[in-house]
PDB file of N, CA and C in Angstrom:
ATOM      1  N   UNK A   1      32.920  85.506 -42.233  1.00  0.00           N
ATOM      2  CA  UNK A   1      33.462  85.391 -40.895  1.00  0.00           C
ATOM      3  C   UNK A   1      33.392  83.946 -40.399  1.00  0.00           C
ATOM      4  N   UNK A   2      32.275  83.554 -40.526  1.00  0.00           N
ATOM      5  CA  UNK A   2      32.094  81.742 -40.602  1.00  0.00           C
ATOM      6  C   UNK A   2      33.116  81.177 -40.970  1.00  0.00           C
ATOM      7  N   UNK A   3      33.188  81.044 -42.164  1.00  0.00           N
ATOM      8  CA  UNK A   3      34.430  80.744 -42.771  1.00  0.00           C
ATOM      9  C   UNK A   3      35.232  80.949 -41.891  1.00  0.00           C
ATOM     10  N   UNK A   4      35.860  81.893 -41.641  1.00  0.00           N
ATOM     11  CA  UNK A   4      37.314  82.088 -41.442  1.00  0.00           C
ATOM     12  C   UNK A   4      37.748  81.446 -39.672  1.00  0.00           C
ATOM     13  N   UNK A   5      36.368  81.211 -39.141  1.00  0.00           N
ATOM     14  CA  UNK A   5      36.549  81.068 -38.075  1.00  0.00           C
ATOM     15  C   UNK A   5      36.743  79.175 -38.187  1.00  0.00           C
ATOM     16  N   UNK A   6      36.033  78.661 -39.156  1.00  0.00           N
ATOM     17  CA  UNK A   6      36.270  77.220 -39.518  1.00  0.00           C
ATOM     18  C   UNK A   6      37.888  77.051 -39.914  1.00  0.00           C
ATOM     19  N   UNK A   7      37.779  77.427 -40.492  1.00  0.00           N
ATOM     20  CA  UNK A   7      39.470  77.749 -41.084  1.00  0.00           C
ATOM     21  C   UNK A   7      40.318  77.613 -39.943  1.00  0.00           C
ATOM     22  N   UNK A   8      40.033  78.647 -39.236  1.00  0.00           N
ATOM     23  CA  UNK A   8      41.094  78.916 -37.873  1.00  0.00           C
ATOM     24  C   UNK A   8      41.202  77.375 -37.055  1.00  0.00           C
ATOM     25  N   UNK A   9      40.031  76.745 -36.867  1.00  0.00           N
ATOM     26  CA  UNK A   9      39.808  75.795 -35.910  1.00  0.00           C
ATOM     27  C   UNK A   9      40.441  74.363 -36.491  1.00  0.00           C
ATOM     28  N   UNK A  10      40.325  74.382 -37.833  1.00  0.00           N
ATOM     29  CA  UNK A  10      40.787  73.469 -39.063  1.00  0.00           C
ATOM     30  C   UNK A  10      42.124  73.345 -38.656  1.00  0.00           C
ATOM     31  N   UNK A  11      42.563  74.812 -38.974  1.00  0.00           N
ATOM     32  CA  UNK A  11      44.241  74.304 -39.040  1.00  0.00           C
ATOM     33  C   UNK A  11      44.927  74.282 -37.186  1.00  0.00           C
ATOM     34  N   UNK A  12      44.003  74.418 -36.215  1.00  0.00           N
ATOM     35  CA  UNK A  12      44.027  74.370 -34.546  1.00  0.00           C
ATOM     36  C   UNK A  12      44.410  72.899 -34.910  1.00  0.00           C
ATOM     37  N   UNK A  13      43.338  72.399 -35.221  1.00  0.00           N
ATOM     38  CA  UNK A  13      43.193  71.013 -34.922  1.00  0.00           C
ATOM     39  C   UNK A  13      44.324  70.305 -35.560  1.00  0.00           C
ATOM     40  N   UNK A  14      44.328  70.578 -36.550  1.00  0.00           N
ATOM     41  CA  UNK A  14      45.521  69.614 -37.158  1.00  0.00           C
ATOM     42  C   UNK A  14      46.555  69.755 -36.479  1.00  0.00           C
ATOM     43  N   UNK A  15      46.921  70.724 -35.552  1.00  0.00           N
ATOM     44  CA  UNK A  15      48.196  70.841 -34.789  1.00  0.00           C
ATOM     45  C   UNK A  15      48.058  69.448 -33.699  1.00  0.00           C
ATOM     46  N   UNK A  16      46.850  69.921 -33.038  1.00  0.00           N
ATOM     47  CA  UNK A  16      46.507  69.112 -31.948  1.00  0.00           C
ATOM     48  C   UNK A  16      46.760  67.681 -32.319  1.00  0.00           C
ATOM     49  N   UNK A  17      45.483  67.014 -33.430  1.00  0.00           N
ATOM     50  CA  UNK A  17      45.554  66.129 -33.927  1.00  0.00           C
ATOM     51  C   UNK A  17      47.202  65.168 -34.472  1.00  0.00           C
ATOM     52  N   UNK A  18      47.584  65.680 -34.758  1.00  0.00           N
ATOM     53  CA  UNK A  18      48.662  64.980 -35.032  1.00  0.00           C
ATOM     54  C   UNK A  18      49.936  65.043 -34.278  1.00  0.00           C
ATOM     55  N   UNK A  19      49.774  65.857 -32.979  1.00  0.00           N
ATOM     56  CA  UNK A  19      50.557  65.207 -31.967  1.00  0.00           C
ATOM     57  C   UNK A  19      49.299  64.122 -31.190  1.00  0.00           C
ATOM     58  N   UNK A  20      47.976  64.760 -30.857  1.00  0.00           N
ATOM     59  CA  UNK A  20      47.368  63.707 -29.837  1.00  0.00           C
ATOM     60  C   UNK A  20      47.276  62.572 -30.325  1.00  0.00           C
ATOM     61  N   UNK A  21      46.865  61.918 -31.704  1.00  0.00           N
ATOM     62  CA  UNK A  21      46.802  60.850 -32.043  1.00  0.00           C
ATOM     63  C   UNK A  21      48.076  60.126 -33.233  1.00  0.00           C
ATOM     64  N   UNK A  22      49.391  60.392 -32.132  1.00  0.00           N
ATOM     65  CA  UNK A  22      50.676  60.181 -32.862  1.00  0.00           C
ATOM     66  C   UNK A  22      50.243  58.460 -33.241  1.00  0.00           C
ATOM     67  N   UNK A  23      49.959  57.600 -32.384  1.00  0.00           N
ATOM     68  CA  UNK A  23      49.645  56.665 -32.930  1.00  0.00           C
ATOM     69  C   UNK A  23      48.581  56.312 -33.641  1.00  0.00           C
ATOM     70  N   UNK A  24      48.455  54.786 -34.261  1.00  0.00           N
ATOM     71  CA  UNK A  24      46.921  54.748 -35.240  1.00  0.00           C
ATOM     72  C   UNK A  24      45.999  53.927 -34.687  1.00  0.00           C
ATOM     73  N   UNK A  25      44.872  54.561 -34.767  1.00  0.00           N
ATOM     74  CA  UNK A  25      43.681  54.281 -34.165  1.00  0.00           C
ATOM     75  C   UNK A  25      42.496  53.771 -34.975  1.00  0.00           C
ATOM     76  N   UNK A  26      42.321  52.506 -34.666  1.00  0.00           N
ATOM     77  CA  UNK A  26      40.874  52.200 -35.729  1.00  0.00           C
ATOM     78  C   UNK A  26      39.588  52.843 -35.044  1.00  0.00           C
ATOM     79  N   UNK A  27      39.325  53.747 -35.701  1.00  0.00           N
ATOM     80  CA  UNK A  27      37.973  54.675 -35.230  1.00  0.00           C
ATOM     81  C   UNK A  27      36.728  53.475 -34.990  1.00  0.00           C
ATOM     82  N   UNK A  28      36.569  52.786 -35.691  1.00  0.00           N
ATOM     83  CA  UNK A  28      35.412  51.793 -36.252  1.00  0.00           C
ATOM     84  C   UNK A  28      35.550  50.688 -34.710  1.00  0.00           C
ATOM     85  N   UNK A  29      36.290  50.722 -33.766  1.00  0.00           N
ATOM     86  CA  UNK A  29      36.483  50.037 -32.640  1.00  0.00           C
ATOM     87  C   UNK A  29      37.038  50.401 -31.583  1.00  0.00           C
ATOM     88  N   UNK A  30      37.398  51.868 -31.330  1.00  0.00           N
ATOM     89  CA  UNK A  30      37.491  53.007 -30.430  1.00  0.00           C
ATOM     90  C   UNK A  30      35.976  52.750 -29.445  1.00  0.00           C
ATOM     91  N   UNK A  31      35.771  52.483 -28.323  1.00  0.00           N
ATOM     92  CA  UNK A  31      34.786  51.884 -27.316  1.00  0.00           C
ATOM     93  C   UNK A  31      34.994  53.484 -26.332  1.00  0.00           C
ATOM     94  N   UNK A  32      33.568  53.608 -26.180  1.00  0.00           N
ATOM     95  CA  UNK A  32      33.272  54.776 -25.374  1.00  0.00           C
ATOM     96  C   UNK A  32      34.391  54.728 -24.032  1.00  0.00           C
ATOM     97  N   UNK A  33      34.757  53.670 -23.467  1.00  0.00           N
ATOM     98  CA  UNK A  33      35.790  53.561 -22.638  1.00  0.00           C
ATOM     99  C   UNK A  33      37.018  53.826 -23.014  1.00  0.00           C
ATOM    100  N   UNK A  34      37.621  53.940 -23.687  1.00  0.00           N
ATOM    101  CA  UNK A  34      38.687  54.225 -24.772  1.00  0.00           C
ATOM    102  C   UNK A  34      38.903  55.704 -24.542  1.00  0.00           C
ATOM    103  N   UNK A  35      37.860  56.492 -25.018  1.00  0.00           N
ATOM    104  CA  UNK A  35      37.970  57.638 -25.279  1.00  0.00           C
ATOM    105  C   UNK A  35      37.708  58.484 -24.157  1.00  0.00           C
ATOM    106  N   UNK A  36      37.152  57.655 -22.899  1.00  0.00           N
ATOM    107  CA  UNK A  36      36.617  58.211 -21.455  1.00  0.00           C
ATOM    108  C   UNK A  36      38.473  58.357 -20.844  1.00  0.00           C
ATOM    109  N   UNK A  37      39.025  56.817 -21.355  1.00  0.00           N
ATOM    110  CA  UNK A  37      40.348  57.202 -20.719  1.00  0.00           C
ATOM    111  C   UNK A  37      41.889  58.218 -21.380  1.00  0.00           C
ATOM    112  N   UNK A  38      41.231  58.477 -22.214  1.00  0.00           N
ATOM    113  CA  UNK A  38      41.984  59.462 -22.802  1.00  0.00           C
ATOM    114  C   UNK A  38      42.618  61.009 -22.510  1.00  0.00           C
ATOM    115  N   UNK A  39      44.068  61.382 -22.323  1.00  0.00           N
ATOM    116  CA  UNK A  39      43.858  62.910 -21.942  1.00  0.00           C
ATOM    117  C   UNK A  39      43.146  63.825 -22.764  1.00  0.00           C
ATOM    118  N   UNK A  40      43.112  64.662 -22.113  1.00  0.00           N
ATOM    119  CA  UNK A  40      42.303  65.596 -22.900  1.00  0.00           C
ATOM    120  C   UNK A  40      42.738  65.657 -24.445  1.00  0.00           C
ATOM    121  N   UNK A  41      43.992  65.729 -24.785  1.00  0.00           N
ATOM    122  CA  UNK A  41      44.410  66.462 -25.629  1.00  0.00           C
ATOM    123  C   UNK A  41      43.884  65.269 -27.111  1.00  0.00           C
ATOM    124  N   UNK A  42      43.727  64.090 -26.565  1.00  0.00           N
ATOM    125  CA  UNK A  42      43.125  63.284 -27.611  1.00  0.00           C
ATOM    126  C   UNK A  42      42.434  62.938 -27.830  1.00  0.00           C
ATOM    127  N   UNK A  43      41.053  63.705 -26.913  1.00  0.00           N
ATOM    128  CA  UNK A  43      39.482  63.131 -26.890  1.00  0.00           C
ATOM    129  C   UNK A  43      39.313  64.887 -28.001  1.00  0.00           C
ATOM    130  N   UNK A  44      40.471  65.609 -27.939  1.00  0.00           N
ATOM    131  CA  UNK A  44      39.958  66.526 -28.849  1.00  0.00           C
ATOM    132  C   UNK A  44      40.506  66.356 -30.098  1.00  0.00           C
ATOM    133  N   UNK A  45      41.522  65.526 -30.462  1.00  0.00           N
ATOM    134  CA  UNK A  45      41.538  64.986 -31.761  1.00  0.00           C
ATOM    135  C   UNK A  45      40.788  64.237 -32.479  1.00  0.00           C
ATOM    136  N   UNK A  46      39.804  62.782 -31.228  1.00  0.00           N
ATOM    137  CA  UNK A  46      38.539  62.735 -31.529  1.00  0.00           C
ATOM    138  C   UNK A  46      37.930  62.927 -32.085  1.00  0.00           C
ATOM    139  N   UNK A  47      37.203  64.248 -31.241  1.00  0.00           N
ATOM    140  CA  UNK A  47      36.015  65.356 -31.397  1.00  0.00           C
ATOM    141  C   UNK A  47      36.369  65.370 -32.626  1.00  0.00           C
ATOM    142  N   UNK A  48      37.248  65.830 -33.201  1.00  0.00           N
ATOM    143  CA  UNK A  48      37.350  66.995 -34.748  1.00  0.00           C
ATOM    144  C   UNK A  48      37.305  65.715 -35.441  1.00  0.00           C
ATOM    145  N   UNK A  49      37.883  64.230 -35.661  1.00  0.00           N
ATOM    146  CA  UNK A  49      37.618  63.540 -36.202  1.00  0.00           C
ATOM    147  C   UNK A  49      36.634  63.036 -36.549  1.00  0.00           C
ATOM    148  N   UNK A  50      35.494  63.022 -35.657  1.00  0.00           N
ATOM    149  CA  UNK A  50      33.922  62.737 -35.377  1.00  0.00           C
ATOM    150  C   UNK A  50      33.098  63.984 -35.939  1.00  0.00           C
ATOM    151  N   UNK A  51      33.306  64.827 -35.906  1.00  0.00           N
ATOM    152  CA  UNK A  51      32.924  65.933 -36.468  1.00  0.00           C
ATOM    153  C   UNK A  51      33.425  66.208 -37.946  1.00  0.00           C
ATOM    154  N   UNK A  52      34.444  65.782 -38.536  1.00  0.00           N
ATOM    155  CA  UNK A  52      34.941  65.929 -39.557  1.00  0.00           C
ATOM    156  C   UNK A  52      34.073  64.994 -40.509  1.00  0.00           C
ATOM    157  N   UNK A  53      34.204  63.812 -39.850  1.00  0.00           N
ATOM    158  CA  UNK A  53      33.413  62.465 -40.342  1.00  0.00           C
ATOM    159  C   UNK A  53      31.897  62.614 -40.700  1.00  0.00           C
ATOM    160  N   UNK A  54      30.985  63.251 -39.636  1.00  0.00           N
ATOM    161  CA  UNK A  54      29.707  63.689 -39.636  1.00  0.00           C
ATOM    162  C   UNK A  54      29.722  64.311 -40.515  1.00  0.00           C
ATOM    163  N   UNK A  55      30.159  65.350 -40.867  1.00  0.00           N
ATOM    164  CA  UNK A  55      30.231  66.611 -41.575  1.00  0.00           C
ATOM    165  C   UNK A  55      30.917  65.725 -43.509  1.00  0.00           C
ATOM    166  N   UNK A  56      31.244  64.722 -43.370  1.00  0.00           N
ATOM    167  CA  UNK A  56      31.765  64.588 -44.694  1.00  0.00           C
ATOM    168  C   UNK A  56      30.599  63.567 -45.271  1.00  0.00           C
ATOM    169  N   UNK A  57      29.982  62.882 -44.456  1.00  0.00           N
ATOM    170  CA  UNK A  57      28.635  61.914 -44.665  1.00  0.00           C
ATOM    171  C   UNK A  57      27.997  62.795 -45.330  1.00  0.00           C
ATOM    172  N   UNK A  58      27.360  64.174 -44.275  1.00  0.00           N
ATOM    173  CA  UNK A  58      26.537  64.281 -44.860  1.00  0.00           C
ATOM    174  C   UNK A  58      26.812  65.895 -46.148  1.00  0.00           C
ATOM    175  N   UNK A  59      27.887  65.741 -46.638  1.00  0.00           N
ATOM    176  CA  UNK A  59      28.384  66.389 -47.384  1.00  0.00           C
ATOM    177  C   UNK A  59      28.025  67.764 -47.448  1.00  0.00           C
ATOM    178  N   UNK A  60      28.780  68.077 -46.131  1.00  0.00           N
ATOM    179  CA  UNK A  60      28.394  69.425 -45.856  1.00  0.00           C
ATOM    180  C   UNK A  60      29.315  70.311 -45.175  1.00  0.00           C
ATOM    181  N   UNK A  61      30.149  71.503 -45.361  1.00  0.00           N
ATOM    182  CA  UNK A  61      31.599  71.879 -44.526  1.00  0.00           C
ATOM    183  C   UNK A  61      31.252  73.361 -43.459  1.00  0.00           C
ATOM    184  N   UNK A  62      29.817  72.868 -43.557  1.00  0.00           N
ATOM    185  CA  UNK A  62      29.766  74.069 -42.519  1.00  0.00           C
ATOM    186  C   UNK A  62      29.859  73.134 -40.976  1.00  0.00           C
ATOM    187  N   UNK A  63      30.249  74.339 -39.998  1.00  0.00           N
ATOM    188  CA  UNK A  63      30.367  73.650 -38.779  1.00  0.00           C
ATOM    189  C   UNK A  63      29.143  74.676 -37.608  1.00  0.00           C
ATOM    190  N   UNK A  64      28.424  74.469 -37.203  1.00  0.00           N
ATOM    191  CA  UNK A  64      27.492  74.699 -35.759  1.00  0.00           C
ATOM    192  C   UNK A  64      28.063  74.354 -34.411  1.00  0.00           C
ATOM    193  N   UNK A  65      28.631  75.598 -33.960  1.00  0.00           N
ATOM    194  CA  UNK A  65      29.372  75.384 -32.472  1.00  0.00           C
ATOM    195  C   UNK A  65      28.938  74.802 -31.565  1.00  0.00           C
ATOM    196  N   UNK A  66      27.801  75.432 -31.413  1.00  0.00           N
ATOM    197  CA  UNK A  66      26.756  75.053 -30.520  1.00  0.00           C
ATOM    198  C   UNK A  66      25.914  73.897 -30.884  1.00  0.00           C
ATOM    199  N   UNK A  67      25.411  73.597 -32.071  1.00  0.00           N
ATOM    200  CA  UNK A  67      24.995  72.237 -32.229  1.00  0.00           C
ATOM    201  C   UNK A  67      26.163  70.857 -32.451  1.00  0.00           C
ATOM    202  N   UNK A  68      27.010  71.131 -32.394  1.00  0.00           N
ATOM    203  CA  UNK A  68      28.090  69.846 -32.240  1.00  0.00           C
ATOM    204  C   UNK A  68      28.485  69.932 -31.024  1.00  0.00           C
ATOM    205  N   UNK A  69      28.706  71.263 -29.848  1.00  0.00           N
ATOM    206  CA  UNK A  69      28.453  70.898 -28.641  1.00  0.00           C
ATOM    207  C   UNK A  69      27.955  70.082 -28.309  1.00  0.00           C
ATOM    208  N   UNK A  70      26.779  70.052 -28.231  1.00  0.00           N
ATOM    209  CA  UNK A  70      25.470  70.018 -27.908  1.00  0.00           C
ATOM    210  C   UNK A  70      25.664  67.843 -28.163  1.00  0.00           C
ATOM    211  N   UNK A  71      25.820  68.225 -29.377  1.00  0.00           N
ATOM    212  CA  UNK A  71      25.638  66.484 -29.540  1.00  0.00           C
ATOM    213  C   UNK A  71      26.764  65.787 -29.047  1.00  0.00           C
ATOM    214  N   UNK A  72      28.249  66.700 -28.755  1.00  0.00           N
ATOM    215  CA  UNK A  72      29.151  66.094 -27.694  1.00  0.00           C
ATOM    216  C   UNK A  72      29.030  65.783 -26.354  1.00  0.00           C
ATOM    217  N   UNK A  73      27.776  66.483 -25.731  1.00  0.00           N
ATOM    218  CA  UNK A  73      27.655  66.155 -24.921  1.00  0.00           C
ATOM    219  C   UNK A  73      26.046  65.255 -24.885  1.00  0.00           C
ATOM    220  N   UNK A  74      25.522  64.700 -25.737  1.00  0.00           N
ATOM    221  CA  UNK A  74      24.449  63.879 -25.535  1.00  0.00           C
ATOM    222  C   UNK A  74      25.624  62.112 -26.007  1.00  0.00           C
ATOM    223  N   UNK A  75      26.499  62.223 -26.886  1.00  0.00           N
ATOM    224  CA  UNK A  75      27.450  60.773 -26.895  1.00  0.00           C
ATOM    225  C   UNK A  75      27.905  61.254 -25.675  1.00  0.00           C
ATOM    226  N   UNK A  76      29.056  61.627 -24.773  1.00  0.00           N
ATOM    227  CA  UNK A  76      29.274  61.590 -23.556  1.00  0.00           C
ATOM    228  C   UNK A  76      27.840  60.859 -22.632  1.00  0.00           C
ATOM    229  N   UNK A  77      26.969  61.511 -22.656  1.00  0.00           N
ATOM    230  CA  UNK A  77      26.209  60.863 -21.505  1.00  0.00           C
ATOM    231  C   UNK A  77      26.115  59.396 -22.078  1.00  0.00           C
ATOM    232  N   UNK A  78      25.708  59.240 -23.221  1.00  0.00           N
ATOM    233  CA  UNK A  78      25.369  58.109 -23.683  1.00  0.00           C
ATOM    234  C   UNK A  78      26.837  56.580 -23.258  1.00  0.00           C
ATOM    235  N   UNK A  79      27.730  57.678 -23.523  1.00  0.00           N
ATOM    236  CA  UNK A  79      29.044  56.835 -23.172  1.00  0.00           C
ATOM    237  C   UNK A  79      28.828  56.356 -21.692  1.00  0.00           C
ATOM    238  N   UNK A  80      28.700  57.217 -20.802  1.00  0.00           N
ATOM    239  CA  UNK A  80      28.713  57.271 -19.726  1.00  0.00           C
ATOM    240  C   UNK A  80      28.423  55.936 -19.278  1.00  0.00           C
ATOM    241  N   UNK A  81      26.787  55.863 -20.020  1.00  0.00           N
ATOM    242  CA  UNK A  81      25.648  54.569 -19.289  1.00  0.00           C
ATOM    243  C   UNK A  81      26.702  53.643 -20.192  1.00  0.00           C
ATOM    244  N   UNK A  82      26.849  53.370 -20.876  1.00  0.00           N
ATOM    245  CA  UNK A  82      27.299  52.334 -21.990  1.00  0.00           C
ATOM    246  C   UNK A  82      29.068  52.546 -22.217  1.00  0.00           C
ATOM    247  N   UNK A  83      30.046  52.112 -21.734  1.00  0.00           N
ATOM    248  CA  UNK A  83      31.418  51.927 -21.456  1.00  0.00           C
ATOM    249  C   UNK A  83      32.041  51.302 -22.391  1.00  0.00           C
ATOM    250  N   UNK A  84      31.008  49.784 -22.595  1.00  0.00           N
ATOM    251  CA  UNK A  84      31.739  49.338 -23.820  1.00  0.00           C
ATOM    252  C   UNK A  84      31.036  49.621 -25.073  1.00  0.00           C
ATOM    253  N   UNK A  85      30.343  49.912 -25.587  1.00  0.00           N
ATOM    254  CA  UNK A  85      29.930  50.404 -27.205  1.00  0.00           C
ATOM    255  C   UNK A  85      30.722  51.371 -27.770  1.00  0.00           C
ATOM    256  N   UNK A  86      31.133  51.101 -28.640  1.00  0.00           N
ATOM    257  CA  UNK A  86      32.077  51.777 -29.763  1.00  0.00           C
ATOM    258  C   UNK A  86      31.586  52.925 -29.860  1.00  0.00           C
ATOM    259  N   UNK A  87      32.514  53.768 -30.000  1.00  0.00           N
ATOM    260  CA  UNK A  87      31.936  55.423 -30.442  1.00  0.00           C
ATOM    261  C   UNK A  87      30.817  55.528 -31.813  1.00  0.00           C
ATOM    262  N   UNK A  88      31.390  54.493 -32.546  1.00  0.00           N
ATOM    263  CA  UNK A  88      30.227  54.556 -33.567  1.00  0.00           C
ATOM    264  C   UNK A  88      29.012  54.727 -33.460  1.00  0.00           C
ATOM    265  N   UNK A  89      28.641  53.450 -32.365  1.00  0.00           N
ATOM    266  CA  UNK A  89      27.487  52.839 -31.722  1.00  0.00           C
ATOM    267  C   UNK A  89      26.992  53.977 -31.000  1.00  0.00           C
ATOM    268  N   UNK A  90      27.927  55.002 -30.353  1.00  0.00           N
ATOM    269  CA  UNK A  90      27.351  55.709 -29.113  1.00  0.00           C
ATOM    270  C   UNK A  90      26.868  57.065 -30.360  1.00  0.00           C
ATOM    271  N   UNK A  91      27.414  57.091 -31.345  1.00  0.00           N
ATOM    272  CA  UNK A  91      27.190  57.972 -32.453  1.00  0.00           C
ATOM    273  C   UNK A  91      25.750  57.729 -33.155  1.00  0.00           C
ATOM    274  N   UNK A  92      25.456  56.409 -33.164  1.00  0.00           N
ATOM    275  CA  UNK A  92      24.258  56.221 -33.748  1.00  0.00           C
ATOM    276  C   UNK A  92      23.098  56.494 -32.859  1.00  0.00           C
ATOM    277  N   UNK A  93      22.909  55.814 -31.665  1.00  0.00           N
ATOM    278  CA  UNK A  93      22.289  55.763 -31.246  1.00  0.00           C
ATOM    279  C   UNK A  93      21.984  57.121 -30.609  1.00  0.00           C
ATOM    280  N   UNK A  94      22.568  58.564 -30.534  1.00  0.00           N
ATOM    281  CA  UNK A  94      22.156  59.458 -30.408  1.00  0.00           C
ATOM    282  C   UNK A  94      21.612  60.153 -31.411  1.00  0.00           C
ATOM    283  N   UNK A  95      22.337  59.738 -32.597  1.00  0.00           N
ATOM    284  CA  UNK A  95      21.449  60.617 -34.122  1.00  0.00           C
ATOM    285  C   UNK A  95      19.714  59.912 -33.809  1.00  0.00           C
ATOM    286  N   UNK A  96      19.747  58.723 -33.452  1.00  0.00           N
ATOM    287  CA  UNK A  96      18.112  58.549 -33.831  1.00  0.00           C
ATOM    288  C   UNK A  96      17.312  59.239 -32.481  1.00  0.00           C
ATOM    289  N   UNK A  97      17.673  59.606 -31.517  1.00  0.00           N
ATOM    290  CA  UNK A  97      16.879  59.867 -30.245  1.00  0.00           C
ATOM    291  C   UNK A  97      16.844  61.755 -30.310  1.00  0.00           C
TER     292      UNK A  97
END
């Protein structure tokens, strides 16, 4: 059921994703401000990109709803205080805290 529910969200996203981020985006310099001004529909192409990314580091294809919540909303706050640091940056500095 896991599965299938990854699956479902997989091929969601790719819909989303490739209208929200019709243009190209260097992830590696995407600034928490960047992504604060974004409509919705491309802070969730984002998300799945950031999550895709996490998830391929650490070579692993399961997904935790609630724990990638969870850490979407600890980079958000982090963004919050910090406007200009790169999503990377706002990525790191929540994995160590």
């Amino acid at each position: 059921m896991i599965r299938l529910v990854s699956i479902a969200i997989a091929v969601a996203g790719i819909g989303l994703t490739s209208q929200a981020l019709a243009a190209e985006v260097d992830m590696s310099k995407l600034t928490c401000k960047d992504v604060g001004d974004m409509p919705a529909a491309k802070t969730i192409g984002v998300a799945m990109w950031v999550n895709g990314y996490v998830h391929g580091k650490a070579g692993s294809a399961m997904i935790d709803g609630d724990k990638a919540h969870a850490n979407a909303e600890k980079v958000a706050a982090y963004c919050k205080k910090n406007a200009t640091s790169t999503l990377a940056d706002a990525m790191e500095a929540v994995s160590k805290s």
